[in-house]
Protein backbone atom coordinates (compact mmCIF):
# COMPACT_ATOMS: atom_id res chain seq x y z
CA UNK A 1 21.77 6.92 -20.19
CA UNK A 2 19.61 6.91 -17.17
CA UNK A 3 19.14 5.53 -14.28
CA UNK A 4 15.77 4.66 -12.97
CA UNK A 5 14.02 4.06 -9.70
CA UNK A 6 12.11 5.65 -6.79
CA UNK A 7 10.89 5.37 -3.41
CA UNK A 8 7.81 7.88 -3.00
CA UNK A 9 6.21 9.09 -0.40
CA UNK A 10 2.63 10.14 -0.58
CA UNK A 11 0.91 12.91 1.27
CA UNK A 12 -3.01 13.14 0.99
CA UNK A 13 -5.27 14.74 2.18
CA UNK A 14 -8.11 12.86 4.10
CA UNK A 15 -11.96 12.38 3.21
CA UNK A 16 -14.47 14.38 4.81
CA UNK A 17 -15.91 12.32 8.01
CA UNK A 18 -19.26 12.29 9.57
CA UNK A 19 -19.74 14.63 12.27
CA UNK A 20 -21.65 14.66 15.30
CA UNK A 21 -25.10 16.39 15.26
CA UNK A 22 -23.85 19.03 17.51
CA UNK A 23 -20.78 21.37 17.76
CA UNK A 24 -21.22 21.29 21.28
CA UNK A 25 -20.54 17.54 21.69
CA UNK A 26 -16.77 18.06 20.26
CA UNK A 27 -13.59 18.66 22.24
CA UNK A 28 -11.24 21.24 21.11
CA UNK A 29 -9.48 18.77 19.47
CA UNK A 30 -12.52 17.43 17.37
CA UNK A 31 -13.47 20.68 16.22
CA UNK A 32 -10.32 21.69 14.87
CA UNK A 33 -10.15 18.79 12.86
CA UNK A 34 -13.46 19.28 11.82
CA UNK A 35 -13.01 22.72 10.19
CA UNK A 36 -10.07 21.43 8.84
CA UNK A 37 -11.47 18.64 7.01
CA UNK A 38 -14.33 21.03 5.76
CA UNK A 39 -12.02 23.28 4.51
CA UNK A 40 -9.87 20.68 2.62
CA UNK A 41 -13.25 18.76 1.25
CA UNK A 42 -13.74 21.35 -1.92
CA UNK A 43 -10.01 20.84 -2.76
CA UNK A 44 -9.96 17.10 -3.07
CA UNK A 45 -6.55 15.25 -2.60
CA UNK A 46 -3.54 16.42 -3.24
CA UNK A 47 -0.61 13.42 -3.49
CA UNK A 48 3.23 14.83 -3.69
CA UNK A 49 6.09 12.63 -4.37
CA UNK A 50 9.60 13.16 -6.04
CA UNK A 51 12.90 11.32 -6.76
CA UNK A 52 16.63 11.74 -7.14
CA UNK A 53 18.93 9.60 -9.51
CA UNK A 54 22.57 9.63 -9.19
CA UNK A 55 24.44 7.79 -12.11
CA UNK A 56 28.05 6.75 -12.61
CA UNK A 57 28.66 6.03 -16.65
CA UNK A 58 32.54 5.37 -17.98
CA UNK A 59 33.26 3.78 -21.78
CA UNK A 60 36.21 1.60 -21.85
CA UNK A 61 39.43 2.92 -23.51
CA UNK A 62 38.52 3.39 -27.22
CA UNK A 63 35.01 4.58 -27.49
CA UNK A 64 33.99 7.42 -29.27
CA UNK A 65 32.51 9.09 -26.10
CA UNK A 66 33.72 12.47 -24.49
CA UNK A 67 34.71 12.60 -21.09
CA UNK A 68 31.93 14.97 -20.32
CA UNK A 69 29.31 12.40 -21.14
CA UNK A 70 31.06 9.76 -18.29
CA UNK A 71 31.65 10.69 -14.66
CA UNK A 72 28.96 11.12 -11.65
CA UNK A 73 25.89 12.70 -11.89
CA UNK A 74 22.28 13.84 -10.33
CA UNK A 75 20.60 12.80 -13.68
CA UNK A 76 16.67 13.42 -12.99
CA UNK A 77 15.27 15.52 -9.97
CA UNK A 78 11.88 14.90 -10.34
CA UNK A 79 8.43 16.21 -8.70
CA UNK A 80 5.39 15.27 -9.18
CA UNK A 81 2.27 16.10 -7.95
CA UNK A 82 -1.85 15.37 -8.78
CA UNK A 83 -4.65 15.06 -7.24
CA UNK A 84 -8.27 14.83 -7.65
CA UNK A 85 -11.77 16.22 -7.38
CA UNK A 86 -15.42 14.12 -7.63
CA UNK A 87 -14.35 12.67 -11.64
CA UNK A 88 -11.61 14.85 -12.42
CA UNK A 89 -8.08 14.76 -11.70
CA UNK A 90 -4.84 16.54 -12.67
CA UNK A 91 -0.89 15.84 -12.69
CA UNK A 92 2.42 17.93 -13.04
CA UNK A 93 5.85 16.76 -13.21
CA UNK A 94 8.65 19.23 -12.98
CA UNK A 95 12.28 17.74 -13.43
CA UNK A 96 15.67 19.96 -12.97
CA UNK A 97 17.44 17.75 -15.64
CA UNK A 98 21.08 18.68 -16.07
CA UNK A 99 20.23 22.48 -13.29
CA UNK A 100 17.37 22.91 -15.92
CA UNK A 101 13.91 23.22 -14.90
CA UNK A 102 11.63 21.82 -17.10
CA UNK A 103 7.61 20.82 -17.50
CA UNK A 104 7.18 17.20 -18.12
CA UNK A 105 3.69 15.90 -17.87
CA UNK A 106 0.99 18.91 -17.14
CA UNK A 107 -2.62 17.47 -17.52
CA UNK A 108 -6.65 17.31 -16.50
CA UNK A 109 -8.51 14.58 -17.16
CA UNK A 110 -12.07 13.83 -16.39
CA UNK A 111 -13.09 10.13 -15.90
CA UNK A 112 -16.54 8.18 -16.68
CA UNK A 113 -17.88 4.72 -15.66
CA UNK A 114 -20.56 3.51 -17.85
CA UNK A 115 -20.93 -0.36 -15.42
CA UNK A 116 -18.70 -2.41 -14.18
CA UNK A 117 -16.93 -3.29 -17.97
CA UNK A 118 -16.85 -0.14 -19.82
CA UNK A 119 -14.98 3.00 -18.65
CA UNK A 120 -13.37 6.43 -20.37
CA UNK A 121 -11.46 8.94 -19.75
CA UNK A 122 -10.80 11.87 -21.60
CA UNK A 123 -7.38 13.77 -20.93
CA UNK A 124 -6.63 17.79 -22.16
CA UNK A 125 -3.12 18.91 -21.40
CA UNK A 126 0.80 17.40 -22.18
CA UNK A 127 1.47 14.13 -21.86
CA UNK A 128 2.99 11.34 -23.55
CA UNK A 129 1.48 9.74 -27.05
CA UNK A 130 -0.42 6.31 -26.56
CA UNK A 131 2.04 4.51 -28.28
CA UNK A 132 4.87 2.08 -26.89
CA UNK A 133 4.16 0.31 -22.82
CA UNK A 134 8.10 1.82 -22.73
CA UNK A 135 7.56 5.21 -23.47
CA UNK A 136 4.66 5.43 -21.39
CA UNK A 137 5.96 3.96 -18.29
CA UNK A 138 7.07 6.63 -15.40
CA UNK A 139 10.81 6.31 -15.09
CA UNK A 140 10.77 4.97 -11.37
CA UNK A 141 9.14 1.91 -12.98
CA UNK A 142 11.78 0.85 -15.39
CA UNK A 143 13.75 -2.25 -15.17
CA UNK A 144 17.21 -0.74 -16.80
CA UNK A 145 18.58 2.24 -16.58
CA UNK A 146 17.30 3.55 -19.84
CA UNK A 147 13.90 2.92 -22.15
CA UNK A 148 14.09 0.98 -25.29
CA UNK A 149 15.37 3.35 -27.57
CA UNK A 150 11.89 3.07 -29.36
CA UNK A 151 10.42 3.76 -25.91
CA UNK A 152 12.84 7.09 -25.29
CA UNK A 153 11.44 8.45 -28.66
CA UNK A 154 8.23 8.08 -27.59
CA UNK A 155 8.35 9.43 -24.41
CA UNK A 156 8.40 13.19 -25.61
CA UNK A 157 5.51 14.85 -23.83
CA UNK A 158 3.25 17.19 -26.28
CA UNK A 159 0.01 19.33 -25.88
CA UNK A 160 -3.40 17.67 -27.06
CA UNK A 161 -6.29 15.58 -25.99
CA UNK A 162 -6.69 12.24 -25.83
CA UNK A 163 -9.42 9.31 -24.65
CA UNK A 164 -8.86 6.04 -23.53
CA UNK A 165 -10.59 3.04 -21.90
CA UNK A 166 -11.35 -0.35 -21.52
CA UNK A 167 -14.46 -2.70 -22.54
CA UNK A 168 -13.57 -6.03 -20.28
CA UNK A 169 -9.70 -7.41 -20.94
CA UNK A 170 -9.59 -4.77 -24.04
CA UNK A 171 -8.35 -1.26 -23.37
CA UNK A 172 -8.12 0.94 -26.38
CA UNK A 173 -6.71 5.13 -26.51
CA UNK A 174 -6.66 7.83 -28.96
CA UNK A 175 -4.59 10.77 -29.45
CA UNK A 176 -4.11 13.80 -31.14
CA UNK A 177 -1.35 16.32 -29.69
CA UNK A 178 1.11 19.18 -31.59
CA UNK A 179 3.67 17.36 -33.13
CA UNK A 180 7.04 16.51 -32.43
CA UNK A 181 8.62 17.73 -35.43
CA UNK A 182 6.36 20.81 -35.98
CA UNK A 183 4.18 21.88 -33.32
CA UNK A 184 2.21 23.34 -35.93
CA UNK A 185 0.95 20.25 -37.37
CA UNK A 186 -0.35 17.53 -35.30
CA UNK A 187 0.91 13.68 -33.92
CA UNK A 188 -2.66 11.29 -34.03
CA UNK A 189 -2.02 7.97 -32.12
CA UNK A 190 -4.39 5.13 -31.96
CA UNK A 191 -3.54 2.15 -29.68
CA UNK A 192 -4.98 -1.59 -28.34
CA UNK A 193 -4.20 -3.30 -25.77
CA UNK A 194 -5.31 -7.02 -24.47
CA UNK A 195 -5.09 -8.96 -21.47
CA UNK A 196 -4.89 -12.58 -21.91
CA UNK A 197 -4.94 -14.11 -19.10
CA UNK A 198 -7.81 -11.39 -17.55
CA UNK A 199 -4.91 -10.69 -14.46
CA UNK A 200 -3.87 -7.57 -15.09
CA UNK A 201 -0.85 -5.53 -16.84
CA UNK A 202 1.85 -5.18 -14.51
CA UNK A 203 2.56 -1.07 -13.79
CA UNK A 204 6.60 -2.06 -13.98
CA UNK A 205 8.83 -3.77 -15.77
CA UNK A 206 10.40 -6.59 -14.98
CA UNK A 207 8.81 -10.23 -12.92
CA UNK A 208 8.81 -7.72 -9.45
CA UNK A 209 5.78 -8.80 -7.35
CA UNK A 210 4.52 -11.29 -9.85
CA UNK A 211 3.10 -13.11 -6.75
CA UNK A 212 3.88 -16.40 -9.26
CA UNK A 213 1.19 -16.05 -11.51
CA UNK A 214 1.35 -16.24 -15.04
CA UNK A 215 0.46 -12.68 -16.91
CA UNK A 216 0.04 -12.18 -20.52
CA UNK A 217 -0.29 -8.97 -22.10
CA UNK A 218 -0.23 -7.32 -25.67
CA UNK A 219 -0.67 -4.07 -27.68
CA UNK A 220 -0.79 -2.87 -31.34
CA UNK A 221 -0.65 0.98 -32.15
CA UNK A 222 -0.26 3.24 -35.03
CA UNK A 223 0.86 6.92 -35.23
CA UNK A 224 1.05 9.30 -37.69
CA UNK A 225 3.64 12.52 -37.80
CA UNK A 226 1.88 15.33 -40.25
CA UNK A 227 5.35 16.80 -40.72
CA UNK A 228 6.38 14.28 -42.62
CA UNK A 229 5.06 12.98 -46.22
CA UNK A 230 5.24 9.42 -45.26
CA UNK A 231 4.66 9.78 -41.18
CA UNK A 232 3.39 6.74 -40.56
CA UNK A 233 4.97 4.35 -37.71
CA UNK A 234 3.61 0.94 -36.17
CA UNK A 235 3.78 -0.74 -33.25
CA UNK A 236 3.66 -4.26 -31.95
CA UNK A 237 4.29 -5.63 -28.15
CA UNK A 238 3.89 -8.61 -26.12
CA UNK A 239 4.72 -8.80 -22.03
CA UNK A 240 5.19 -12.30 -20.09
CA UNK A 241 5.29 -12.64 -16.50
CA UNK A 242 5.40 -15.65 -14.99
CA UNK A 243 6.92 -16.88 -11.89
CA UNK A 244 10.41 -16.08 -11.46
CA UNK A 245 10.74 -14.82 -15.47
CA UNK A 246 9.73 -12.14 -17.18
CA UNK A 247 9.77 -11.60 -21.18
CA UNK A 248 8.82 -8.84 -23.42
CA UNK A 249 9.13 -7.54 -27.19
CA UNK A 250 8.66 -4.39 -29.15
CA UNK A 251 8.60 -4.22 -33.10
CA UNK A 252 7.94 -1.37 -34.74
CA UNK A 253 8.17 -0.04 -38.80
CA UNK A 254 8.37 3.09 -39.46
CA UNK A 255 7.44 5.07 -42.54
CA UNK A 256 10.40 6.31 -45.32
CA UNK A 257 10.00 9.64 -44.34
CA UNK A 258 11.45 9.59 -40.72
CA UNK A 259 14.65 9.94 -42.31
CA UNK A 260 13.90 13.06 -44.60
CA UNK A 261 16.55 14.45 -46.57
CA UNK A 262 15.30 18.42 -45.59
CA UNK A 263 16.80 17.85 -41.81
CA UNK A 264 13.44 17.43 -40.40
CA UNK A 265 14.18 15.71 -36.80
CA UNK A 266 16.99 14.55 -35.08
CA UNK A 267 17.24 11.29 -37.24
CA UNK A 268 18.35 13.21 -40.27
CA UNK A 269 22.19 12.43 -41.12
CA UNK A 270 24.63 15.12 -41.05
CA UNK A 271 27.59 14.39 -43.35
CA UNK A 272 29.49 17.62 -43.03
CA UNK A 273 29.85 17.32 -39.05
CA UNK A 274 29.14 13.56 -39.35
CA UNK A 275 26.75 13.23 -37.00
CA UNK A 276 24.37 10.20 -38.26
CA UNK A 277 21.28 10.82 -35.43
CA UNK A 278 19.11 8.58 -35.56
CA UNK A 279 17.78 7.45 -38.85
CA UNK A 280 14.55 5.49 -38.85
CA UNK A 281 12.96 6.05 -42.20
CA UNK A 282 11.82 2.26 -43.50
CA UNK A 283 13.60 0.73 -40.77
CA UNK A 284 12.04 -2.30 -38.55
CA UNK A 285 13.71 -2.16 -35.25
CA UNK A 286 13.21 -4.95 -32.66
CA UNK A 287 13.83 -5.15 -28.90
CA UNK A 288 13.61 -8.33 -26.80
CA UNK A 289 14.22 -8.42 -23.35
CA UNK A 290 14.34 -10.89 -20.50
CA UNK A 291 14.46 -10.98 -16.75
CA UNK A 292 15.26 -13.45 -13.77
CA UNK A 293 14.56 -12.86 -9.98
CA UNK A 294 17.46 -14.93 -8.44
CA UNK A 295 16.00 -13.87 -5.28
CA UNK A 296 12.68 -13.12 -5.67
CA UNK A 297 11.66 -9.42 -5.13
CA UNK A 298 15.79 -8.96 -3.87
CA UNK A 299 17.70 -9.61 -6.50
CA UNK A 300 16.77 -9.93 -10.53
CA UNK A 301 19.21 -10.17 -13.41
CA UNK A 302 18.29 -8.44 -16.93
CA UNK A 303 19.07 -8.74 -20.52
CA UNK A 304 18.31 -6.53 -23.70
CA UNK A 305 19.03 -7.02 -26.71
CA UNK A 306 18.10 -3.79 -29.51
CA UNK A 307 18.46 -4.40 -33.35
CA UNK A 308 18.38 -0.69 -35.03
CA UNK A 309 17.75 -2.21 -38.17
CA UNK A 310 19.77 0.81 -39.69
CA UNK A 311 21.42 -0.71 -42.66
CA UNK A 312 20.62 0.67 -45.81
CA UNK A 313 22.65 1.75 -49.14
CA UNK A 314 26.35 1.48 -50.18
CA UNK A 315 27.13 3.70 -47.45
CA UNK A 316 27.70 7.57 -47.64
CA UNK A 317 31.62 6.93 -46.82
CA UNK A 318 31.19 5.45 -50.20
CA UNK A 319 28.29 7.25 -52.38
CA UNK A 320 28.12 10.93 -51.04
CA UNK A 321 24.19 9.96 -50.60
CA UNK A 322 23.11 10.91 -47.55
CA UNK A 323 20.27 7.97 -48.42
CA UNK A 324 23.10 5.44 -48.68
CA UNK A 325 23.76 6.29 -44.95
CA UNK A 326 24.49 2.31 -43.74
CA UNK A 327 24.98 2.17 -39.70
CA UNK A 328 23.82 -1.33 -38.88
CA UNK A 329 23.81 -1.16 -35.15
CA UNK A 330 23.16 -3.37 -32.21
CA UNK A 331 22.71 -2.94 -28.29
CA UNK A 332 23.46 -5.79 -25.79
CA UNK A 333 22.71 -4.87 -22.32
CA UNK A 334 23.32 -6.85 -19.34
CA UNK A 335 21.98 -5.56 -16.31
CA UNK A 336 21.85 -6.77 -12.36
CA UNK A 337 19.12 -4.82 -9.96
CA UNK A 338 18.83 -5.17 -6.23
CA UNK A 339 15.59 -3.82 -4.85
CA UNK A 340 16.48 -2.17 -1.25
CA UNK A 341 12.31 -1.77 -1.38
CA UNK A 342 11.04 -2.92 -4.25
CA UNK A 343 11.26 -0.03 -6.95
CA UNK A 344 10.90 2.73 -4.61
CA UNK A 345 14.78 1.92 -3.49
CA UNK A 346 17.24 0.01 -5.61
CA UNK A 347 20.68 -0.10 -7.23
CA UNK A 348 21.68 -0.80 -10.25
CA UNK A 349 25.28 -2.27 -12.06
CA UNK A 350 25.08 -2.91 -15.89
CA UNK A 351 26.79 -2.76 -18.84
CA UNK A 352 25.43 -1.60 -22.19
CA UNK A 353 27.51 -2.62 -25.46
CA UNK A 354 26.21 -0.50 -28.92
CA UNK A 355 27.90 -2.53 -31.51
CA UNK A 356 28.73 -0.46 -35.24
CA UNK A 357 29.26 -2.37 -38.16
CA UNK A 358 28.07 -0.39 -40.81
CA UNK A 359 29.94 1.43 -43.59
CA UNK A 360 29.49 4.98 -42.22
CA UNK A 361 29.43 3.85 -38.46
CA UNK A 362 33.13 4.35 -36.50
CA UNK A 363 34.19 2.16 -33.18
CA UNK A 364 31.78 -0.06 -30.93
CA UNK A 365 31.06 1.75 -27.79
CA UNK A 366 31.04 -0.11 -24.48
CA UNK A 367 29.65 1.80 -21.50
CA UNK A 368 29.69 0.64 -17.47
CA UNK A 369 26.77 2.41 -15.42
CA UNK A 370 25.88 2.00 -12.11
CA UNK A 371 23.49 3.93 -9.57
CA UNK A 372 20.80 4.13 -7.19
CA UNK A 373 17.59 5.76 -6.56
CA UNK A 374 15.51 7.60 -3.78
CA UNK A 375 12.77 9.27 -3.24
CA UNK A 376 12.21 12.28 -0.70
């Protein structure tokens, strides 16, 4: 699990201002600045921000979880830094997850405004597929402490290009990247998205800032995993925000072949060290969630609830299939946030129950988190 939130703080540099029509009308002072600002104009802005999480996770007595996964932890140190010149910009994120430095997003894009309805923008780099609003979220912007688990899948960042604009309240993007499972073959993503009520799509999760006005937003997407025979996956969404509330849901269907016999991806069952992953192949998982701003802006209450849609066979405990692997699981999560400073500062106190009722499945696992984030 992870914890989520950040308060940023942005450094950039300033436009180029009109001068004088002499050097000798500036003070000392003036022309320093001056040849400062000339100097800087080539490079465009630069903007640098960064956050720490710190997590506390414990499972009550009796679920399967090693101690090493509860405890207290610096889960994410994240930077991230872009900037711009004339229509292009650029972004890179660099995390040291777990005292591991790793890229996360590393990109150029170049934008283009046709009038005041139509606009492109064509991306080369690694990023995340145009696919699910929670896997393409930043994780400062989250309203629990993890994505959907939909959304964590598709929040793996891969090489490719990709375009994507808007034509009035329709935005539309298109991607082709390595893929996931093979970076030899290739992940092609095609989304919609619609705005409703014409307001906007709110950049968080959650009824934060909704200034009490009613926002409806929705999406459709379809992706395709060349690694796999049947790699097909779709995606529906819908987003509420109105007032105090906030409601969303995710539905998705995945092809047969996300569960491939040959071990292809982590959803492949393991019998031999029991280890069932995370099996998706013809499943049609579901996640609604709701939100309440007791206080609004202070203090907002949140609820998940995940269907895996994982049931399938007689069970492998029973069969020896590793096709007949029958989970059937559940998450419930309950979740309290109180914004110090809106996302850029809160904490967090939840409680996440995975329920396991399937033949091959063993004990329900309960976990307690709780956290806070900052920025620096």
């Amino acid at each position: 699990m992870t914890l989520s939130w950040t308060c940023a703080l942005i450094l950039t540099f300033p436009p180029a201002a009109e001068l004088p029509s002499g050097p000798e009308q500036l003070t000392p002072e003036e022309l320093s600045r001056a040849l400062s600002l000339m100097s800087n104009d080539d490079a465009g802005s630069v903007e640098i921000d960064g956050f720490l999480r710190a997590t506390r996770l414990d499972a009550t007595d009796g679920s399967p979880v090693t101690n090493s996964e509860q405890g207290t932890d610096i889960d994410h140190a994240r930077l991230r830094m872009r900037g711009g010149i004339r229509d292009f910009s650029w972004r890179v994120d660099v995390d040291a997850l777990n005292s591991q430095l790793s890229l996360q997003d590393a990109w150029i894009s170049h934008d283009s405004a046709f009038d005041d309805d139509i606009d492109a923008k064509v991306t080369m780099g690694r990023f995340r597929a145009p696919f699910l609003t929670s896997g393409l979220l930043d994780g400062d912007r989250l309203l629990f402490p993890a994505r959907t688990r939909n959304g964590l899948f598709y929040s793996v960042r891969s090489p490719g290009i990709s375009a994507e604009g808007t034509y009035g309240d329709l935005g539309w993007a298109a991607a082709v990247q390595d893929g996931v499972l093979d970076p030899s073959e290739h992940l092609a993503t095609l989304r919609f998205t619609y705005d409703f009520t014409g307001l906007g799509a709110l950049p968080w999760e959650g009824a934060l800032r909704s200034d009490f006005k009613s926002r409806f937003w929705g999406a459709a997407a379809v992706s395709n995993e060349d690694a796999l025979g049947c790699g097909i996956a779709r995606a529906l969404e819908l987003h509420y925000v109105g007032g105090r509330y906030s409601l969303s849901m995710e539905w998705l269907g995945y092809g047969n072949d996300y569960d491939s016999e040959a071990g292809v991806g982590p959803w492949s069952p393991d019998p031999g060290s029991f280890i069932w992953g995370e099996r998706r192949g013809g499943t049609h998982p579901v996640s609604l969630t709701g939100s309440y701003m007791f206080i609004p802006d202070l203090v907002e209450l949140a609820v998940r609830w995940e269907d895996f849609d994982d049931v399938r066979g007689a069970g492998f405990t029973n069969t020896g299939d590793p096709a007949d692997a029958d989970y059937d699981r559940k998450n419930l999560y309950v979740g309290l946030n109180y914004y110090v400073h809106e996302h850029d500062m809160k904490f967090h106190l939840g409680q996440l129950k995975e329920s396991r009722d399937g033949f091959d499945d063993s004990d329900d696992i309960t976990w307690w988190g709780v956290g806070m984030s900052l920025s620096f």
